[in-house]
PDB file of N, CA and C in Angstrom:
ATOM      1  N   UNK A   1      25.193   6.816   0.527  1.00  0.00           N
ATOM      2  CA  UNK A   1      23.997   7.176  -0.212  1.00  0.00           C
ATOM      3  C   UNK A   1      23.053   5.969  -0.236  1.00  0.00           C
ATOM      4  N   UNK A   2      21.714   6.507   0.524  1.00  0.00           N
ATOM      5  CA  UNK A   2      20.844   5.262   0.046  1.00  0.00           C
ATOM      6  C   UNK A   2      20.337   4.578  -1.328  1.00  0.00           C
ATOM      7  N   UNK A   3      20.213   3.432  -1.194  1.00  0.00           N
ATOM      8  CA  UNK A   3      19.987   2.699  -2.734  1.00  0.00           C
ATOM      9  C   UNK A   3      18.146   3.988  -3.588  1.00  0.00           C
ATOM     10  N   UNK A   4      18.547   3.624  -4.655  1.00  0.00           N
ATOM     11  CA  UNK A   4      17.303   4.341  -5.300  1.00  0.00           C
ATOM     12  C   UNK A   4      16.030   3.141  -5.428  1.00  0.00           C
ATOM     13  N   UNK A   5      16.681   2.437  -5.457  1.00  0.00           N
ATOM     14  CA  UNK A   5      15.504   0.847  -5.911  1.00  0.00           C
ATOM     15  C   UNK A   5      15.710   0.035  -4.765  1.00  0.00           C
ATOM     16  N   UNK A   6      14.733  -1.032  -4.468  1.00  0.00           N
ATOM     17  CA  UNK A   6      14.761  -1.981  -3.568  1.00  0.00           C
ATOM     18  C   UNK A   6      14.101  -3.059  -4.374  1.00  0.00           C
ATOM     19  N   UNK A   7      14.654  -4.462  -3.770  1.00  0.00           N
ATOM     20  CA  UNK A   7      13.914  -5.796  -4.443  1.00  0.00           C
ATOM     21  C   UNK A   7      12.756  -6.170  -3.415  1.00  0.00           C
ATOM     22  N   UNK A   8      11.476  -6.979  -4.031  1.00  0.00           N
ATOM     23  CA  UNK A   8      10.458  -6.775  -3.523  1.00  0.00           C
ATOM     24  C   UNK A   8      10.920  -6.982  -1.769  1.00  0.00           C
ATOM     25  N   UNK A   9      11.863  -7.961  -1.870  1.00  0.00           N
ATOM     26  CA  UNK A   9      11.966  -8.801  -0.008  1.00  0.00           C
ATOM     27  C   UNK A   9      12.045  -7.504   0.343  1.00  0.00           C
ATOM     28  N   UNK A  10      12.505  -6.283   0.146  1.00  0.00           N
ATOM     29  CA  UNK A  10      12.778  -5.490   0.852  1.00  0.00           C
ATOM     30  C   UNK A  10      11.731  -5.016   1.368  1.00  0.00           C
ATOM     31  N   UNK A  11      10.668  -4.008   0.197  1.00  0.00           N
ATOM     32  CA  UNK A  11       9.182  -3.611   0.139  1.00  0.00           C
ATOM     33  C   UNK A  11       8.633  -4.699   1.082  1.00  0.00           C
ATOM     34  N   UNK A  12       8.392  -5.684   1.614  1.00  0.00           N
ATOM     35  CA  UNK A  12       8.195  -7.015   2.173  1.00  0.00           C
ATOM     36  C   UNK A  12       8.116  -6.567   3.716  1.00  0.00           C
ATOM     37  N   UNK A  13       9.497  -6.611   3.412  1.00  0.00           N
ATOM     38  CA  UNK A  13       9.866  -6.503   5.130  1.00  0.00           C
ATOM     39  C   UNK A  13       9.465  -5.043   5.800  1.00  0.00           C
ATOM     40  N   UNK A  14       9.575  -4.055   4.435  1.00  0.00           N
ATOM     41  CA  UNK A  14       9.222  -3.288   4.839  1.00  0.00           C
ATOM     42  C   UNK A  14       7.978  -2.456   5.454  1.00  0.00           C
ATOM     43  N   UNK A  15       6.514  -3.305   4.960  1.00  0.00           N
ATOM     44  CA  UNK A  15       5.696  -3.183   4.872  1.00  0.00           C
ATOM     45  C   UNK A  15       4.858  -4.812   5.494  1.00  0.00           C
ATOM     46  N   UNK A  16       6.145  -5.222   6.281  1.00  0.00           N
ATOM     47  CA  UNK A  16       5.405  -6.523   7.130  1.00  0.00           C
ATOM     48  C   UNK A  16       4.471  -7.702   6.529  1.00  0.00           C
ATOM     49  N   UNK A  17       4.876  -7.999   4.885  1.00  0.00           N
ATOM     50  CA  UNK A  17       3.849  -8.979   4.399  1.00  0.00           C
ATOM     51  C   UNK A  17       4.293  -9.581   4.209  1.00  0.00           C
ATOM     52  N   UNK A  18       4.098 -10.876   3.273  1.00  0.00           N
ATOM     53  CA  UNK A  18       4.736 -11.850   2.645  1.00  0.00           C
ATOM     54  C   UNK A  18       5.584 -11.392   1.107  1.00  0.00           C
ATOM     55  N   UNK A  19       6.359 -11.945   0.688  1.00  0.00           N
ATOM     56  CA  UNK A  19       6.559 -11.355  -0.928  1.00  0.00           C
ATOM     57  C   UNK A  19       5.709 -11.787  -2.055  1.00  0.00           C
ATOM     58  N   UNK A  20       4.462 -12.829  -1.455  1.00  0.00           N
ATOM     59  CA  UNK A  20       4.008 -12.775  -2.427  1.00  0.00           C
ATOM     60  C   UNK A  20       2.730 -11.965  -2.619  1.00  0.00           C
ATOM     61  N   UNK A  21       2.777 -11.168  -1.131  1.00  0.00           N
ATOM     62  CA  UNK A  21       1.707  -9.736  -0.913  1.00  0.00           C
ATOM     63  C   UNK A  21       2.312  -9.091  -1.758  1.00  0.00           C
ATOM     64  N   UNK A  22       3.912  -8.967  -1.634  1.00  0.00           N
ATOM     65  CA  UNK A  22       4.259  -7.837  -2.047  1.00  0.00           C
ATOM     66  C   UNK A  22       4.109  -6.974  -3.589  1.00  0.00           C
ATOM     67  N   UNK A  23       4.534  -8.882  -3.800  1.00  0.00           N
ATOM     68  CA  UNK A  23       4.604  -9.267  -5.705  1.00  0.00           C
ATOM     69  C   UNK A  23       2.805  -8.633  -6.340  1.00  0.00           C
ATOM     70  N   UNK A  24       2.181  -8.886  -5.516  1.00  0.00           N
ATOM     71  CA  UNK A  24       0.429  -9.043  -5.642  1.00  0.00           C
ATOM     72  C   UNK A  24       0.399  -7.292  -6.004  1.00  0.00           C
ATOM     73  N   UNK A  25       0.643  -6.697  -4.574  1.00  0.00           N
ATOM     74  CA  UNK A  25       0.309  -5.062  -5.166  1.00  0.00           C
ATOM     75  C   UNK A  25       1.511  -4.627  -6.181  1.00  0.00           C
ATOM     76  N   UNK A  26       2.253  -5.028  -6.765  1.00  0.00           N
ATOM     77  CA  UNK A  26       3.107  -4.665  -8.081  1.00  0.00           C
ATOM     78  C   UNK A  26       1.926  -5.209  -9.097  1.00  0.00           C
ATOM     79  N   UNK A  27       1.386  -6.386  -9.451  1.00  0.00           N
ATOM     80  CA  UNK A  27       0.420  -6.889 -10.104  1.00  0.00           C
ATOM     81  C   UNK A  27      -0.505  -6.202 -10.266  1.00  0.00           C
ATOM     82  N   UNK A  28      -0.925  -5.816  -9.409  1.00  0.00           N
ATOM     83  CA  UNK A  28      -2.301  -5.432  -9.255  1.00  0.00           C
ATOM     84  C   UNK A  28      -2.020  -3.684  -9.682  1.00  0.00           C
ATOM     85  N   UNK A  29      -1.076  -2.705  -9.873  1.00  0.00           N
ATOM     86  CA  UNK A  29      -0.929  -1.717 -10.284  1.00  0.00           C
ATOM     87  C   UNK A  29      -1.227  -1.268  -8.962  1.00  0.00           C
ATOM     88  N   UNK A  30      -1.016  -1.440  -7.887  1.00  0.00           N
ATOM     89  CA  UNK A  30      -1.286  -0.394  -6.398  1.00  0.00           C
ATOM     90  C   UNK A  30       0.000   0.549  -6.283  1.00  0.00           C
ATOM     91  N   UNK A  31       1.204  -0.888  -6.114  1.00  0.00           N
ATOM     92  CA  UNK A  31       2.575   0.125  -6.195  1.00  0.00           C
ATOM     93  C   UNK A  31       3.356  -0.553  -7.593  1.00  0.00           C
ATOM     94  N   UNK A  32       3.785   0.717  -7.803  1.00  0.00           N
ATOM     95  CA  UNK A  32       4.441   0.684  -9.126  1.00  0.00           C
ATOM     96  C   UNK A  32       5.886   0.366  -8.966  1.00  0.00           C
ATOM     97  N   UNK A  33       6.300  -0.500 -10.231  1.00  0.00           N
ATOM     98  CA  UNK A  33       7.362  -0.856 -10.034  1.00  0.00           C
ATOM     99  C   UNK A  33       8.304  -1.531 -11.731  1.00  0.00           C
ATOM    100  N   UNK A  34       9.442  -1.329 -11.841  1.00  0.00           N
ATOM    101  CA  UNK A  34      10.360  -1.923 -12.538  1.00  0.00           C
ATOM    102  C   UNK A  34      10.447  -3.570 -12.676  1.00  0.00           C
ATOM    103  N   UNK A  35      10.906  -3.894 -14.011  1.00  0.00           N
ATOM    104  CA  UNK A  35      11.667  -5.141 -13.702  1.00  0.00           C
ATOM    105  C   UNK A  35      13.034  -4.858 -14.551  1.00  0.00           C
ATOM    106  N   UNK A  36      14.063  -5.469 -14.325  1.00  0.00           N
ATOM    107  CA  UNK A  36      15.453  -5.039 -14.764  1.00  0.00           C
ATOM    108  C   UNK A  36      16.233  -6.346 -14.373  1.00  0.00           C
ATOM    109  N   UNK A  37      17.583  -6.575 -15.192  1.00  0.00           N
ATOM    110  CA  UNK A  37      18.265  -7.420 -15.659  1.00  0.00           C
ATOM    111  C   UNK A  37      17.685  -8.819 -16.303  1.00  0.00           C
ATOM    112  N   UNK A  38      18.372  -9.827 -16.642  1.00  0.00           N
ATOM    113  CA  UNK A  38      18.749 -10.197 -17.365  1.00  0.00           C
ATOM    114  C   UNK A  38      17.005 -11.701 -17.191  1.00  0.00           C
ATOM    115  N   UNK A  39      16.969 -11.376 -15.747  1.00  0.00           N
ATOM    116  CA  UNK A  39      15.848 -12.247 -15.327  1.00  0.00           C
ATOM    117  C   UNK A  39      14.914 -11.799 -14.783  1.00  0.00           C
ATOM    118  N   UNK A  40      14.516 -10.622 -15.406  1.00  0.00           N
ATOM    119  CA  UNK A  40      13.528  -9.589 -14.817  1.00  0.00           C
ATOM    120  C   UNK A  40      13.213  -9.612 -13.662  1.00  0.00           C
ATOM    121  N   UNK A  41      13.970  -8.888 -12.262  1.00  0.00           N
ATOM    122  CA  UNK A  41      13.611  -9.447 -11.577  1.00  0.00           C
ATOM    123  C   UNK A  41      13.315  -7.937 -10.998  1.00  0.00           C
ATOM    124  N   UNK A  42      12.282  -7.725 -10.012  1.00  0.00           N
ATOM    125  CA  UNK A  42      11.434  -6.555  -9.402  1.00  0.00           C
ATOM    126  C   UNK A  42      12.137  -5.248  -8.869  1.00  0.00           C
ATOM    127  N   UNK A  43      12.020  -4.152  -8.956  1.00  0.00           N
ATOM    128  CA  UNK A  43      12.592  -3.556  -8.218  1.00  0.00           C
ATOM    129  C   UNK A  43      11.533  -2.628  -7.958  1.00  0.00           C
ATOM    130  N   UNK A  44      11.809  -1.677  -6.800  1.00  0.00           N
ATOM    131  CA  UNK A  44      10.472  -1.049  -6.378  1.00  0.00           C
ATOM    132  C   UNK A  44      11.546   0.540  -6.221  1.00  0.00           C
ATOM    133  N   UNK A  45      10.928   1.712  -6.472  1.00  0.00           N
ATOM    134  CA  UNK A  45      11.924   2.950  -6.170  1.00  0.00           C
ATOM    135  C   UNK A  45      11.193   3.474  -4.598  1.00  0.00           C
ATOM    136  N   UNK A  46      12.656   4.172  -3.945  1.00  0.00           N
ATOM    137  CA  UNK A  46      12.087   3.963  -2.773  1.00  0.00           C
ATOM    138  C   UNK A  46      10.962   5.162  -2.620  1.00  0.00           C
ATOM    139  N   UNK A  47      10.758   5.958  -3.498  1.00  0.00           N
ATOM    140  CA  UNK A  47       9.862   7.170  -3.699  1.00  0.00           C
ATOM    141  C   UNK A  47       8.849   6.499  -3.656  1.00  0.00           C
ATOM    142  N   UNK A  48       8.498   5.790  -4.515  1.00  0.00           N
ATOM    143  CA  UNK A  48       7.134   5.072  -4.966  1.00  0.00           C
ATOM    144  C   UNK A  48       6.541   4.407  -3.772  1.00  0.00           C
ATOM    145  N   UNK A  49       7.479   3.759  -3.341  1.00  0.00           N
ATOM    146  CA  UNK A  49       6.767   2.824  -1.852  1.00  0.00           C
ATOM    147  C   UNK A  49       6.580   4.052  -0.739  1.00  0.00           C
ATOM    148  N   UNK A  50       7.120   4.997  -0.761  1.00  0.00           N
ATOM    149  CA  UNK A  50       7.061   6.097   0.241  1.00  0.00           C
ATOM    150  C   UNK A  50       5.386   6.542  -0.211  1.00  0.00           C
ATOM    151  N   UNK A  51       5.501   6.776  -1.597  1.00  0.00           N
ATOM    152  CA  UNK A  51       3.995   7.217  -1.846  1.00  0.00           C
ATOM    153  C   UNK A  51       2.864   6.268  -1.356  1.00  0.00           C
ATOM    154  N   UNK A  52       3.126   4.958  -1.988  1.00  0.00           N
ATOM    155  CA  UNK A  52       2.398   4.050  -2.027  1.00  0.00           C
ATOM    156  C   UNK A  52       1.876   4.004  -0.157  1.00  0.00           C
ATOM    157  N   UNK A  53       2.800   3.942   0.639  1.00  0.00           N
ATOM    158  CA  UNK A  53       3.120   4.012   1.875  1.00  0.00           C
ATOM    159  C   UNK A  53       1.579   5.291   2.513  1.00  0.00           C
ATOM    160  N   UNK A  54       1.999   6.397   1.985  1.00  0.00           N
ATOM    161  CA  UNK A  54       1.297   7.643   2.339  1.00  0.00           C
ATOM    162  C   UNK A  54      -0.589   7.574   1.681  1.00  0.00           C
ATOM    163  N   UNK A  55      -0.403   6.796   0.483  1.00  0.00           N
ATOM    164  CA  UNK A  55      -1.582   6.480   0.100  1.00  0.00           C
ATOM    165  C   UNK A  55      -2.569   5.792   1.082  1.00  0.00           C
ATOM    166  N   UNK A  56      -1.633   4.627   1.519  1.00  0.00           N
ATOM    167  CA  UNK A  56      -2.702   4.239   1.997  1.00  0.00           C
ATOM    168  C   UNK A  56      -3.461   4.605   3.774  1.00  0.00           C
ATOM    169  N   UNK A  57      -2.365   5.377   4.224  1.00  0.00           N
ATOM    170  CA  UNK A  57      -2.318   6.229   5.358  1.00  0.00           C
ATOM    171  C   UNK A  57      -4.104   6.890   5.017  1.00  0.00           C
ATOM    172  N   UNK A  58      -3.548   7.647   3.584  1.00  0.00           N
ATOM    173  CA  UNK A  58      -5.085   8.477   3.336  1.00  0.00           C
ATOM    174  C   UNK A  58      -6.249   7.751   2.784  1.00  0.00           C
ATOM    175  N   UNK A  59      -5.861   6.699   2.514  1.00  0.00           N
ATOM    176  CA  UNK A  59      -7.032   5.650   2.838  1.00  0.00           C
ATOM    177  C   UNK A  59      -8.011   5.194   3.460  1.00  0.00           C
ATOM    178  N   UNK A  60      -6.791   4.733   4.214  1.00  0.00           N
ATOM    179  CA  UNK A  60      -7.491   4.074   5.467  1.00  0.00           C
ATOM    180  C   UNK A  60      -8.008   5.158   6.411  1.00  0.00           C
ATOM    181  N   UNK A  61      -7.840   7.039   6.664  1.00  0.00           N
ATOM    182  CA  UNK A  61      -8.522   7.624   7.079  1.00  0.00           C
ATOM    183  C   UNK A  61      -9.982   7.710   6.550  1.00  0.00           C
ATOM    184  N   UNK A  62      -9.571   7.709   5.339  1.00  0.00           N
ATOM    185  CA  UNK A  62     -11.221   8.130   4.448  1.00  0.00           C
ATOM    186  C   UNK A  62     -12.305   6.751   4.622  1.00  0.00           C
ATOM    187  N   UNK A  63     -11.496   5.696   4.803  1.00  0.00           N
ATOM    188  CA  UNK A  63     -12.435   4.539   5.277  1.00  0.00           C
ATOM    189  C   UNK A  63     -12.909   4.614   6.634  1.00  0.00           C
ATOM    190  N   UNK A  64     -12.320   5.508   7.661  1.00  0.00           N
ATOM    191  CA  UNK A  64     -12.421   5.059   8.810  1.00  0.00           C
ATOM    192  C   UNK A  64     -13.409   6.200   8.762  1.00  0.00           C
ATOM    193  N   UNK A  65     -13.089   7.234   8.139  1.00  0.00           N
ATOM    194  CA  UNK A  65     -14.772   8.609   8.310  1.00  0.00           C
ATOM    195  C   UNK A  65     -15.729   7.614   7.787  1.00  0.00           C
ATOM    196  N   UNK A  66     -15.188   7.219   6.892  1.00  0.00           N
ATOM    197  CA  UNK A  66     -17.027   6.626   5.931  1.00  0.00           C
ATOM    198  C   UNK A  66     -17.644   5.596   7.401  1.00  0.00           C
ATOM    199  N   UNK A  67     -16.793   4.536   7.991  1.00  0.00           N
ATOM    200  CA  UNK A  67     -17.176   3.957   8.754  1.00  0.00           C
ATOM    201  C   UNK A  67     -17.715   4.622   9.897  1.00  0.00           C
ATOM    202  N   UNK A  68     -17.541   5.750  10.319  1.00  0.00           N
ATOM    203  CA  UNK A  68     -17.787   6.255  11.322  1.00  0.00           C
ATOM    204  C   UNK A  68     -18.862   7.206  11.024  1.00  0.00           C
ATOM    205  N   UNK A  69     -19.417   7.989   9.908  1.00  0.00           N
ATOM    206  CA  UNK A  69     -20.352   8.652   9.695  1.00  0.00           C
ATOM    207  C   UNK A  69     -21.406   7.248   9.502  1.00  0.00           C
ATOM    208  N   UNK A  70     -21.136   6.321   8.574  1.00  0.00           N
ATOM    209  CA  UNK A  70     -22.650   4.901   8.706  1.00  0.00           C
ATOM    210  C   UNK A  70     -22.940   4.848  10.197  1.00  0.00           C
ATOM    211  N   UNK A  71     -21.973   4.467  11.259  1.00  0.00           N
ATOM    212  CA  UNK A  71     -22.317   3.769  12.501  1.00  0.00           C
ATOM    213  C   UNK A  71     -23.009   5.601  12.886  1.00  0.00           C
ATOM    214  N   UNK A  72     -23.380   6.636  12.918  1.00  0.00           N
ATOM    215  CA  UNK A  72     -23.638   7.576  13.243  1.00  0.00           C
ATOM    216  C   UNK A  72     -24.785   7.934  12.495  1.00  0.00           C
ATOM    217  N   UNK A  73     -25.091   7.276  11.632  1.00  0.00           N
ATOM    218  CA  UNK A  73     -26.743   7.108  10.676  1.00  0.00           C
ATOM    219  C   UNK A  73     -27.300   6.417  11.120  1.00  0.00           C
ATOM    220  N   UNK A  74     -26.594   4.979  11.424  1.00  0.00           N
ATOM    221  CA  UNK A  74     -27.302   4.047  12.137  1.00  0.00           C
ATOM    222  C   UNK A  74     -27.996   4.287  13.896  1.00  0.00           C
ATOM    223  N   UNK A  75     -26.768   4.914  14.378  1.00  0.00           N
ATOM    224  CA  UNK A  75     -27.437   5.740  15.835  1.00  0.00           C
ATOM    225  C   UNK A  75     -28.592   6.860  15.232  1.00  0.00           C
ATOM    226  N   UNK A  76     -28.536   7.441  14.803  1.00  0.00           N
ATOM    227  CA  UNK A  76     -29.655   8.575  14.383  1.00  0.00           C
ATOM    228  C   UNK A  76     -30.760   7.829  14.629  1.00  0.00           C
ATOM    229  N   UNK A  77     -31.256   7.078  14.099  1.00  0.00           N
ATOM    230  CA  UNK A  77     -32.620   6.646  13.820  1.00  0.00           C
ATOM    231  C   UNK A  77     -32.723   6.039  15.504  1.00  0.00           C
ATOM    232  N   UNK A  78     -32.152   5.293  15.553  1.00  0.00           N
ATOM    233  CA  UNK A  78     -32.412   4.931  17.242  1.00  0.00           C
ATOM    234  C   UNK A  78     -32.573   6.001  18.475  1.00  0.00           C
ATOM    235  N   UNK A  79     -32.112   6.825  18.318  1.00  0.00           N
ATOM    236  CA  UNK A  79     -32.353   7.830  18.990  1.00  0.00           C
ATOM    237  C   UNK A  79     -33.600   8.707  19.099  1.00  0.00           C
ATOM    238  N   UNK A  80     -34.293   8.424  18.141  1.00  0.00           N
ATOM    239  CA  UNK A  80     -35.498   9.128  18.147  1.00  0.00           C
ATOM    240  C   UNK A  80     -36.574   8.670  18.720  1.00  0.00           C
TER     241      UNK A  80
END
């Protein structure tokens, strides 16, 4: 059975950053996350990073329309 939680190195590796990227979007409320035992130390559920994961999938599409409808305003006018 896979684990339910992961420690940030994991989220890390998993997501190719540093841990102190990782630590940053727990901070920053992007991905949500636990702290537990005795030295509070991070845990991330693997649901959450799956979401977090899918979020930004739909992100970065909706950035890439916005970018691509401007550069297509910007051609408009030249074209005329």
């Amino acid at each position: 059975m896979p684990p339910r939680f992961v420690p940030l190195s994991d989220v890390a590796e998993t997501l190719s950053i540093s841990a102190s990227q990782a630590y940053a979007l727990v901070r920053s409320g992007e991905l949500r996350a636990i702290k537990v035992g005795g030295r509070g130390q991070w845990r991330v559920e693997v649901a959450e990073l799956e979401d977090y994961i899918a979020r930004s999938y739909r992100e970065t599409e909706q950035l890439l329309a916005q970018e691509r409808e401007q550069e297509r305003a910007q051609e408009s006018p030249r074209s005329r």
